[in-house]
N, C-alpha and C. Protein backbone atom coordinates (compact mmCIF):
# COMPACT_ATOMS: atom_id res chain seq x y z
N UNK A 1 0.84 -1.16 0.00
CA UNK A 1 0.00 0.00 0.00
C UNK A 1 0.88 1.22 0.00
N UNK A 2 0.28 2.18 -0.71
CA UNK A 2 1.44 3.68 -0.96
C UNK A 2 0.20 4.65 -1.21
N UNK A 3 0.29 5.52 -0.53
CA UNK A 3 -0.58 6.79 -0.66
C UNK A 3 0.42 7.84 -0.30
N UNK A 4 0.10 9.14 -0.95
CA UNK A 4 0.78 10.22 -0.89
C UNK A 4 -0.41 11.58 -0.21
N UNK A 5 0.21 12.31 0.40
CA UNK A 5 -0.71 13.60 0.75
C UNK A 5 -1.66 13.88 -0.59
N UNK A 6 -0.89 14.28 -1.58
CA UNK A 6 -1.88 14.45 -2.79
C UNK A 6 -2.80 13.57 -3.37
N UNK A 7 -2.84 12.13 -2.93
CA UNK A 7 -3.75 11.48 -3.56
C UNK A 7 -2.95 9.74 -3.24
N UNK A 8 -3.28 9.22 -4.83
CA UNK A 8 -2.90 7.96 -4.75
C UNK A 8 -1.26 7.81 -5.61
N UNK A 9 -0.89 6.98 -5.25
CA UNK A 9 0.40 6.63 -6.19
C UNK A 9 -0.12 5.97 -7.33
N UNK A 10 0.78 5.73 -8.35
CA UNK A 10 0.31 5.05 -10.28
C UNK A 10 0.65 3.79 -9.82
N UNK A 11 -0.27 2.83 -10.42
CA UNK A 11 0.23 1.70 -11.02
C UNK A 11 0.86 0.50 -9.51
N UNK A 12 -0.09 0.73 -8.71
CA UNK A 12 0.10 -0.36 -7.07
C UNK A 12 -1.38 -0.45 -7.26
N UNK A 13 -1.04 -1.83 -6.64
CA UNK A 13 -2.58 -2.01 -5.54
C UNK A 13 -2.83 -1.16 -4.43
N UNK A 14 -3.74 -1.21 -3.66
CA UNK A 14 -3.63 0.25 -2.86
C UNK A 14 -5.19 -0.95 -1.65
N UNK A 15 -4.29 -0.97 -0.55
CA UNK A 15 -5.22 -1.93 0.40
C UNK A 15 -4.77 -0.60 1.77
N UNK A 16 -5.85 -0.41 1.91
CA UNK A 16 -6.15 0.64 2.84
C UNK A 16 -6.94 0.10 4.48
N UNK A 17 -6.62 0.13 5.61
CA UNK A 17 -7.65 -0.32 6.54
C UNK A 17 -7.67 0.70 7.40
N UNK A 18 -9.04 1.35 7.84
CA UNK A 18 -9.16 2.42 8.74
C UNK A 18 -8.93 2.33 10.21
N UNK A 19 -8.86 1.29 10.26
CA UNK A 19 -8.21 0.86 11.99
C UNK A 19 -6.95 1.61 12.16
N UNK A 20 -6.32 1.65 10.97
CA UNK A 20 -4.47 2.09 11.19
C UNK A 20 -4.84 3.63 10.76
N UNK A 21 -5.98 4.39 10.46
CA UNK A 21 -5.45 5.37 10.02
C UNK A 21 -5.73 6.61 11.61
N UNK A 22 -5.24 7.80 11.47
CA UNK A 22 -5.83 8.61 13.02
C UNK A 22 -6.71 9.30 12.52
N UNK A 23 -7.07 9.08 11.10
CA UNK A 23 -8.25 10.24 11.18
C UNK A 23 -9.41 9.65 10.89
N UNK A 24 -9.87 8.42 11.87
CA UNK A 24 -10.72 7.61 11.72
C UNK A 24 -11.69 8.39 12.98
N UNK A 25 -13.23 8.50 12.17
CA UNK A 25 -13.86 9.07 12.97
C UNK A 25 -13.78 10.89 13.19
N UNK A 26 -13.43 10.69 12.20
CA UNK A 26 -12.91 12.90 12.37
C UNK A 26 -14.00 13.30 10.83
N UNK A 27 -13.62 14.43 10.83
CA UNK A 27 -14.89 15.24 9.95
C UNK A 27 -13.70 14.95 8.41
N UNK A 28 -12.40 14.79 8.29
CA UNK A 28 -11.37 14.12 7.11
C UNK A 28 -11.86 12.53 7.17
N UNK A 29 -12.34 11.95 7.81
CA UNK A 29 -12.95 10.63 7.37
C UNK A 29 -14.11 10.76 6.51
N UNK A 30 -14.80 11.58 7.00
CA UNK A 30 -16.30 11.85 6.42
C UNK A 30 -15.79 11.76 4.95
N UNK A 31 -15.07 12.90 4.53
CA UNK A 31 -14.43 13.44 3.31
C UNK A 31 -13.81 12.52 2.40
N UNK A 32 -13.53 11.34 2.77
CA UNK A 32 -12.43 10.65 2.49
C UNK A 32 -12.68 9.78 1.39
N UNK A 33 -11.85 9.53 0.63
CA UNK A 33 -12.36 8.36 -0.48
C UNK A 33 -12.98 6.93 0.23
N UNK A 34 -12.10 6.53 0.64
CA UNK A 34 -12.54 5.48 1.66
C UNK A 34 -14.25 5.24 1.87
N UNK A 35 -14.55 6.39 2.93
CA UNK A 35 -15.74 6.75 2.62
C UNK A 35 -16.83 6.74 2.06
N UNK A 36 -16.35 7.41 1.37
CA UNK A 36 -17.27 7.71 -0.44
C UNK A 36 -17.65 6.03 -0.87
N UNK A 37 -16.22 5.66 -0.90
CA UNK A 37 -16.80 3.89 -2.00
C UNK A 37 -17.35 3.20 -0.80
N UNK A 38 -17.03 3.35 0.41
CA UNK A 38 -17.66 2.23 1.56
C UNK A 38 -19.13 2.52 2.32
N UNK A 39 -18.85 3.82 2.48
CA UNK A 39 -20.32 4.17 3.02
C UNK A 39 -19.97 4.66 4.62
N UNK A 40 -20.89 4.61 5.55
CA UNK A 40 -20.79 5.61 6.28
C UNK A 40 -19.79 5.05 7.48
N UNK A 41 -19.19 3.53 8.03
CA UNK A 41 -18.43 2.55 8.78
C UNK A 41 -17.81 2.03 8.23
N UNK A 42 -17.00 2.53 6.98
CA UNK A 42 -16.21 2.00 5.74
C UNK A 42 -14.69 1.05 7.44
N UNK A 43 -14.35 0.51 6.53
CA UNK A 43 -13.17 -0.55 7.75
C UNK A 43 -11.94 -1.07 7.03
N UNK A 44 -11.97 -1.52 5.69
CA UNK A 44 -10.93 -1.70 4.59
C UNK A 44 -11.37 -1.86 3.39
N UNK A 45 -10.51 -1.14 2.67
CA UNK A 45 -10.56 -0.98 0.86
C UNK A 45 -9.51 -1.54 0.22
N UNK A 46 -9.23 -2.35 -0.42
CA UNK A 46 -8.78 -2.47 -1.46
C UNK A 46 -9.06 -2.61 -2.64
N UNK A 47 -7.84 -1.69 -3.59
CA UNK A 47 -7.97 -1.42 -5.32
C UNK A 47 -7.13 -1.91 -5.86
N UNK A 48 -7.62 -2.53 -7.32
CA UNK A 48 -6.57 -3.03 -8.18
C UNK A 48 -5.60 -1.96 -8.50
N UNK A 49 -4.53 -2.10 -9.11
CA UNK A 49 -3.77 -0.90 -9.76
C UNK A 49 -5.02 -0.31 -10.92
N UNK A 50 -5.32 -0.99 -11.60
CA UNK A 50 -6.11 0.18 -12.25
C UNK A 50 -7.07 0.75 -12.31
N UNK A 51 -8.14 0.42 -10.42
CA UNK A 51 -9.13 0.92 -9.69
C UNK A 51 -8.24 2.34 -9.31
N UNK A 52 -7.00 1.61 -8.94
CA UNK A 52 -6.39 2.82 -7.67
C UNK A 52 -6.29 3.95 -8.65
N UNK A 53 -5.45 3.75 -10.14
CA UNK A 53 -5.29 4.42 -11.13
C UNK A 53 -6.36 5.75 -11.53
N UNK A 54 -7.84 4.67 -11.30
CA UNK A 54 -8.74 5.64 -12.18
C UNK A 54 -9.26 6.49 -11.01
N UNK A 55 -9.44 6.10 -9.67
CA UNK A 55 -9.48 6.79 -8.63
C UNK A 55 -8.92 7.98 -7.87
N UNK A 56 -7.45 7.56 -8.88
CA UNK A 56 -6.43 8.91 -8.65
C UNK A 56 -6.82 9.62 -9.57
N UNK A 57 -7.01 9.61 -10.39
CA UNK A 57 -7.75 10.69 -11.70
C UNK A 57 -8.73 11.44 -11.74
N UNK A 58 -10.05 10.86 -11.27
CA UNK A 58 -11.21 11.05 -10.78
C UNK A 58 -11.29 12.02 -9.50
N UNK A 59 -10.43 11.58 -8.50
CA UNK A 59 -10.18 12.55 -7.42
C UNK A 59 -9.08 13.98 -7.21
N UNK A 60 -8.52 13.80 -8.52
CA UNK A 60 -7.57 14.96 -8.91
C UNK A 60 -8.05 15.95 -9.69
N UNK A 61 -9.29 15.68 -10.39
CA UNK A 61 -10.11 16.57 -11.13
C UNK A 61 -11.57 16.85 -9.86
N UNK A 62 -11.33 16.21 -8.83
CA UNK A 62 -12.38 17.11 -7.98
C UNK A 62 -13.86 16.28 -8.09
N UNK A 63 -13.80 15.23 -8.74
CA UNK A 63 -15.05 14.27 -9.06
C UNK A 63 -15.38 13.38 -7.84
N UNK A 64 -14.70 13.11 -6.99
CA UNK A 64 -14.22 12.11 -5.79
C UNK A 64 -13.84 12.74 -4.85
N UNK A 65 -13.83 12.27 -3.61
CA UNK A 65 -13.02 13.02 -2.25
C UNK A 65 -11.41 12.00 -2.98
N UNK A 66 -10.72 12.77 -2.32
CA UNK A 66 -9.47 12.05 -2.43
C UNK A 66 -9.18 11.08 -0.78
N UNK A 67 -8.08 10.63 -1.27
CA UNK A 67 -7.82 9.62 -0.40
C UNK A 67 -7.15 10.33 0.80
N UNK A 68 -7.24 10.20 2.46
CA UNK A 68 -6.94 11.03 3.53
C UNK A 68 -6.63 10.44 4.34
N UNK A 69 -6.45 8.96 4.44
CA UNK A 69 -5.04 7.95 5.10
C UNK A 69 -4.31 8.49 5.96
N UNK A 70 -4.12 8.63 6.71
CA UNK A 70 -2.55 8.77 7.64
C UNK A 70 -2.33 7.85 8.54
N UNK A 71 -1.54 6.77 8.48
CA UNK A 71 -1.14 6.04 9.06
C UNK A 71 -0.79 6.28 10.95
N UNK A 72 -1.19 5.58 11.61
CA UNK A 72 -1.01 5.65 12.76
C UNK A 72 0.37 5.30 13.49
N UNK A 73 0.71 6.12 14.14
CA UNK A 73 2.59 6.19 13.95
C UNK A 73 2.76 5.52 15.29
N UNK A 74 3.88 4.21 14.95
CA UNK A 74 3.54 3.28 16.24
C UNK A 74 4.69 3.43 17.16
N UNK A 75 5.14 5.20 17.01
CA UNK A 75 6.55 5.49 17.97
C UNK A 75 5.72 5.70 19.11
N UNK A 76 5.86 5.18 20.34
CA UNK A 76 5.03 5.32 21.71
C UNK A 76 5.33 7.03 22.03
């Protein structure tokens, strides 16, 4: 899995689970691609590379929430 602040990376699978992310449950979840394709208790997504592909496209022209991931940082 590879996500960038701006969106998605080209050409990966892209397996996302909201347990690991911190902005699970915040008003950037609401927003979130995740979201959008899962519905309102979305929990894990995964995309083919050329789901993730057309998803990055779609959400770079403003058609989609983009993707809002941030990994939960496991330094105590």
């Amino acid at each position: 899995m590879c996500a960038t602040e701006r969106g998605i990376v080209s050409g990966i699978e892209l397996s996302i689970s909201c347990t690991d992310c911190v902005r699970r449950s915040t008003p950037d979840c609401e927003d979130c691609l995740v979201t959008f394709v899962l519905g309102d208790q979305p929990e894990e997504l995964t995309l083919s590379p050329e789901l993730a592909d057309a998803a990055g496209l779609l959400s770079s022209q403003g058609m989609i929430p983009r993707l809002k991931f941030r990994r939960v940082s496991s330094e105590g």
